[in-house]
Protein backbone atom coordinates (compact mmCIF):
# COMPACT_ATOMS: atom_id res chain seq x y z
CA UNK A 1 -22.99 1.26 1.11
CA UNK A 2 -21.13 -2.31 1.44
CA UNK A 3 -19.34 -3.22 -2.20
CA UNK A 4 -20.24 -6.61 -3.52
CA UNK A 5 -17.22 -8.92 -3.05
CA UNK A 6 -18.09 -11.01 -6.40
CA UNK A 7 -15.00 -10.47 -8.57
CA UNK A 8 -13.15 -8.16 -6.76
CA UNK A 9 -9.33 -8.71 -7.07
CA UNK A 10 -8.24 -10.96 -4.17
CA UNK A 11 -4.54 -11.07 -4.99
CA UNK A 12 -4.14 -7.08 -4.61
CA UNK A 13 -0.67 -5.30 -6.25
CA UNK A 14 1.97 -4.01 -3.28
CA UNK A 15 3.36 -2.40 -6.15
CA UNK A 16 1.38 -0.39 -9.33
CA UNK A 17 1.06 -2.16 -12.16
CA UNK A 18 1.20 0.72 -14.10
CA UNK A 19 4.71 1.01 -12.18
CA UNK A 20 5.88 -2.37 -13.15
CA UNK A 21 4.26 -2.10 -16.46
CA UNK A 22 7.60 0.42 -17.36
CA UNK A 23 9.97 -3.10 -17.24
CA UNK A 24 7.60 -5.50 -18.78
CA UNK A 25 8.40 -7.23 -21.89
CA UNK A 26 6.24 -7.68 -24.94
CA UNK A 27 4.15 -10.01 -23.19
CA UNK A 28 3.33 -7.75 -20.45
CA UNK A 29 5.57 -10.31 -18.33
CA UNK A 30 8.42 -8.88 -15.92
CA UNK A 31 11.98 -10.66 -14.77
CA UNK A 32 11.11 -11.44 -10.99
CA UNK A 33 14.67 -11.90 -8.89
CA UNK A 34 14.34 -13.78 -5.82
CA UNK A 35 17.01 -14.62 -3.52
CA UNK A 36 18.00 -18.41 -3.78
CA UNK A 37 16.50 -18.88 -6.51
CA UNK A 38 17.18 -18.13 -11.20
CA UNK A 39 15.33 -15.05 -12.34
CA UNK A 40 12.24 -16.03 -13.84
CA UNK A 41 9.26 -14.01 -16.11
CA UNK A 42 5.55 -13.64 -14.60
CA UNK A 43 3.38 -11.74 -15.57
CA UNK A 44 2.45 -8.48 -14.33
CA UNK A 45 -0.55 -9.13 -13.00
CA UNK A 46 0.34 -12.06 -10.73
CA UNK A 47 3.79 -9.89 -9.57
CA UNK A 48 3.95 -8.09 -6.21
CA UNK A 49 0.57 -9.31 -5.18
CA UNK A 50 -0.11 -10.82 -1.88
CA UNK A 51 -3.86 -11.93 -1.10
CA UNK A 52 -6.11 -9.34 0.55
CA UNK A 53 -3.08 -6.53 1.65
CA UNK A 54 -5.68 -3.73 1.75
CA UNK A 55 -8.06 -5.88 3.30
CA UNK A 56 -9.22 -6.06 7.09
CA UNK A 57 -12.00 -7.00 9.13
CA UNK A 58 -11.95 -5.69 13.08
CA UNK A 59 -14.86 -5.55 14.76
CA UNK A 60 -17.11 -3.55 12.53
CA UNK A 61 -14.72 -1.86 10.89
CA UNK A 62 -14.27 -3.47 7.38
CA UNK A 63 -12.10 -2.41 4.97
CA UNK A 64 -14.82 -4.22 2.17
CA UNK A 65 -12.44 -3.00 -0.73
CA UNK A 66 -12.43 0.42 -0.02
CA UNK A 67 -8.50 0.81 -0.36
CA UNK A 68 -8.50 -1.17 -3.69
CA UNK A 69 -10.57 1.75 -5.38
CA UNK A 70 -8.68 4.72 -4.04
CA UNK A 71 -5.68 3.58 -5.58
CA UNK A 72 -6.69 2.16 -8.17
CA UNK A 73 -8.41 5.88 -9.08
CA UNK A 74 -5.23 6.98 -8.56
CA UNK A 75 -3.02 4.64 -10.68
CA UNK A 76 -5.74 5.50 -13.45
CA UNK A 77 -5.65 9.38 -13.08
CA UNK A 78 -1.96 8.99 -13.09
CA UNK A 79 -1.55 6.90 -16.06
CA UNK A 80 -2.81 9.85 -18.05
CA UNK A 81 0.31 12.05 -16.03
CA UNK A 82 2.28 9.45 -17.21
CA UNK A 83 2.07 9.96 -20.65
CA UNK A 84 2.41 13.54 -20.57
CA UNK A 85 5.76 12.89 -19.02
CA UNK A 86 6.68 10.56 -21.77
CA UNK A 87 5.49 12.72 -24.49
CA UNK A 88 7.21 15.61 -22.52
CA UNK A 89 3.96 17.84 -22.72
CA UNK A 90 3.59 20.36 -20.03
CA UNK A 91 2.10 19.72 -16.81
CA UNK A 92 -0.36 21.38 -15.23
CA UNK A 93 -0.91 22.19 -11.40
CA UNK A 94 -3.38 19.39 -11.37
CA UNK A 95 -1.24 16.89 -13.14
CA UNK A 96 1.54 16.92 -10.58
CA UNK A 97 -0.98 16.92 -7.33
CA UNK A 98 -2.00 13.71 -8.89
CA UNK A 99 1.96 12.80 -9.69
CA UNK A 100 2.53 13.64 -5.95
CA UNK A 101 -0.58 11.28 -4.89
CA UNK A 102 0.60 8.53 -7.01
CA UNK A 103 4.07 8.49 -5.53
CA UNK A 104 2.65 9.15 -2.07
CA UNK A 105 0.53 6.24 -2.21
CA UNK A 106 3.58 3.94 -3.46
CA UNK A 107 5.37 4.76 -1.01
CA UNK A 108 3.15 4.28 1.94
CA UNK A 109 1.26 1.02 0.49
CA UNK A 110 4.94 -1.26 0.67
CA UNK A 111 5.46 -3.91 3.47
CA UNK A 112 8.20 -1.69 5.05
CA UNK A 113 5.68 0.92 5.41
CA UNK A 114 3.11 -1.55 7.37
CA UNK A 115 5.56 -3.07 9.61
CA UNK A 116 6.53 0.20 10.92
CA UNK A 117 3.79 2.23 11.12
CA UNK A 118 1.44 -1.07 12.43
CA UNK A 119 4.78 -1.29 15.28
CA UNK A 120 4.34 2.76 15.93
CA UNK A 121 0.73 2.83 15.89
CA UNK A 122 0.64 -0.21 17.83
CA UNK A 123 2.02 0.90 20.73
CA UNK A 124 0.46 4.33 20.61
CA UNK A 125 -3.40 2.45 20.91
CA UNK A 126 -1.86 0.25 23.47
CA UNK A 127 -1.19 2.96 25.59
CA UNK A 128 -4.37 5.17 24.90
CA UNK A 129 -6.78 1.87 25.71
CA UNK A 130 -4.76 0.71 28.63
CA UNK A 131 -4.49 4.48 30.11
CA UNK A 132 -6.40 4.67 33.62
CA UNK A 133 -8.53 7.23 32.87
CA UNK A 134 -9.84 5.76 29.39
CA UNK A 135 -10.45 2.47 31.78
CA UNK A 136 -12.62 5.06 33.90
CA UNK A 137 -14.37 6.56 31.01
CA UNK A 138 -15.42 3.10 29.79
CA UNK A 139 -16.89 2.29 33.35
CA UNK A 140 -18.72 5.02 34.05
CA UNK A 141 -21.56 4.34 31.89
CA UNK A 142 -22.13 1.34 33.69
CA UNK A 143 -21.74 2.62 37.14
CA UNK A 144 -24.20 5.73 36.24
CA UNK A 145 -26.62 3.25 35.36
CA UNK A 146 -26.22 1.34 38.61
CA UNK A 147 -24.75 -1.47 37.25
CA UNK A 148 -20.97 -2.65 39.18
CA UNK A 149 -18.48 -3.25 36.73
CA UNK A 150 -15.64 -3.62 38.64
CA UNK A 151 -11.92 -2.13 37.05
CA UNK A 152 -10.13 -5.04 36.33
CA UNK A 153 -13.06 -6.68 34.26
CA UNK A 154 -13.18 -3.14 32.13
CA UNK A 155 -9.17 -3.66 32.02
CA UNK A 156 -9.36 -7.34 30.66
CA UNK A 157 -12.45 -6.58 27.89
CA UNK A 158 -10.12 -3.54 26.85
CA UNK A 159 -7.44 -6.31 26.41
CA UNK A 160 -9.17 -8.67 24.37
CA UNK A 161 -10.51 -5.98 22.13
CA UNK A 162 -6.78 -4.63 22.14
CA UNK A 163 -5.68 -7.89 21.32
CA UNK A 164 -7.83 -7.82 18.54
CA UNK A 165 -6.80 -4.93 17.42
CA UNK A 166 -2.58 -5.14 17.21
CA UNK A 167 -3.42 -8.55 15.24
CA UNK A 168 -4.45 -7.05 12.04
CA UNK A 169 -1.69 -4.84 10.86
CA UNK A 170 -3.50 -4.48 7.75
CA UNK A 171 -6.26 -2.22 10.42
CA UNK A 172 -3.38 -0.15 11.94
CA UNK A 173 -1.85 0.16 8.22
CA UNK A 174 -4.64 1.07 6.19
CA UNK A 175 -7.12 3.09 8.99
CA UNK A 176 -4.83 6.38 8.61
CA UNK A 177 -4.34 5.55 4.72
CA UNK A 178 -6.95 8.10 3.33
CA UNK A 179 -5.12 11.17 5.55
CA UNK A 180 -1.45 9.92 5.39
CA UNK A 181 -1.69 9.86 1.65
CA UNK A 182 -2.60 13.06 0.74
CA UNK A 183 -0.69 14.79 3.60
CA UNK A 184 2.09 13.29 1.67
CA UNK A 185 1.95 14.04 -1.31
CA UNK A 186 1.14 18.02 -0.25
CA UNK A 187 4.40 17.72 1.03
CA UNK A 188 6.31 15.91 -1.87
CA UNK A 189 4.18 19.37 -4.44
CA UNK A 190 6.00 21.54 -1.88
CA UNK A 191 9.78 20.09 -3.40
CA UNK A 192 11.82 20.68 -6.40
CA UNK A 193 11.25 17.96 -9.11
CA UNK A 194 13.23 16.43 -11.43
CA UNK A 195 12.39 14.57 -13.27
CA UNK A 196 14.98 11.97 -14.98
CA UNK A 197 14.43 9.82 -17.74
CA UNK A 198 17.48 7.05 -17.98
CA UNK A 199 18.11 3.22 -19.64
CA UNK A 200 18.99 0.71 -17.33
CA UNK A 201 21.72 -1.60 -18.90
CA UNK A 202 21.88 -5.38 -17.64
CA UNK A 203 24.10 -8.38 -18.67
CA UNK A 204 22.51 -11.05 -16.50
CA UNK A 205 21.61 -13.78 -18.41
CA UNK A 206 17.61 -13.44 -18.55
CA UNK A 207 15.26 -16.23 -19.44
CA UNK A 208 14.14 -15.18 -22.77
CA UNK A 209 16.41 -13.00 -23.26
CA UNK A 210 19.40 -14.83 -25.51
CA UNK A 211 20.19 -13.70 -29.29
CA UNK A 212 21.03 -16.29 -31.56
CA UNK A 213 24.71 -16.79 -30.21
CA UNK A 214 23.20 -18.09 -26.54
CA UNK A 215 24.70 -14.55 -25.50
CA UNK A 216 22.45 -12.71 -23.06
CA UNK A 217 21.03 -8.96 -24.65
CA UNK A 218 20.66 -6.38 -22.83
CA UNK A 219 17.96 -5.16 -21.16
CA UNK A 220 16.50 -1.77 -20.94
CA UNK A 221 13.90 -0.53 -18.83
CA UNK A 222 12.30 3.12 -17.95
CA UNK A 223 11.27 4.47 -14.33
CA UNK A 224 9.94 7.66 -13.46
């Protein structure tokens, strides 16, 4: 069943918020550092967004906001990991499959991730749809139903849907994202954890940040 657009979150998080929640301020605001240019507070909900990431539209395939509520079941199931962590309660088995998702998913939802596997996957569908003998299987159809289709018009329909294709990397991202995740995060359960909890210490003068001398405080944060 197609989800109702209305309200959904067009400016989608690259990273968790519940990840960049851990270095947020009392305002729920976090430093942003960006080359060129002074660090400078926004909030968390406007950071590490970019407008319709896990969004696509190829052909019929439509991504309709699908990817927004996996992870965002995810982020919520983990949040309550989270806290056991924090509180240093035991974990169950259950807990850290859905520890494992959670950093599975973070890893495998950053830009990095979708340039490389879009470049890998890319050229793997390339070659599949311009093999000879998919060309063949495409025009037999038409030739069975006595209709001449003749090779290179099946070649350069192939291309244009091809073309198509390689120009959403958000499509050759996200279309393996339900499998990739999971097979992930089986593998990250099958390693030794540890887990470390540890303040970061910074001098950099931070806007907001200044005592009553003008002198910069430091700033602590926590990452698990």
């Amino acid at each position: 069943m197609a989800r109702h657009s209305r309200n959904r979150p067009r400016q989608q998080h690259i990273v968790p918020q519940m990840h960049l929640s851990c270095f947020a301020n009392a305002n729920n605001q976090v430093c942003v550092y960006q080359k060129g240019k002074d660090p400078r507070w926004t909030a968390v909900a406007k950071t590490a967004t970019e407008r319709d990431f896990h969004e696509f539209s190829v052909g019929d395939n439509k991504s309709d906001f699908q990817f927004e509520d996996f992870l965002a079941n995810i982020e919520n199931r983990a949040a309550q990991v989270r806290q056991k962590l924090i509180k240093r309660v035991a974990t169950a088995r259950d807990d850290i499959a859905i520890w494992a998702l959670f950093v599975a998913s973070t890893f495998l939802r950053t830009r990095k991730v979708r340039k490389n596997v879009s470049s890998r996957l890319g050229k793997e569908v390339a070659r599949e749809f311009q093999s000879h003998e998919n060309l063949l299987e495409i025009q037999h159809p038409f030739l069975k139903r006595g209709t001449i289709v003749p090779l290179a018009e099946v070649e350069n329909r192939v291309g244009r849907q091809l073309d198509v294709i390689l120009a959403s990397h958000a499509f050759l991202h996200l279309s393996g994202f339900h499998t990739n995740v999971p097979r992930l995060a089986h593998s990250i359960c099958q390693k030794v954890w540890h887990i470390v909890e540890a303040q970061f210490i910074s001098n950099v003068r931070l806007p907001g940040h200044y005592g009553p001398n003008k002198r910069s405080a430091s700033v602590f944060g926590l990452w698990f």
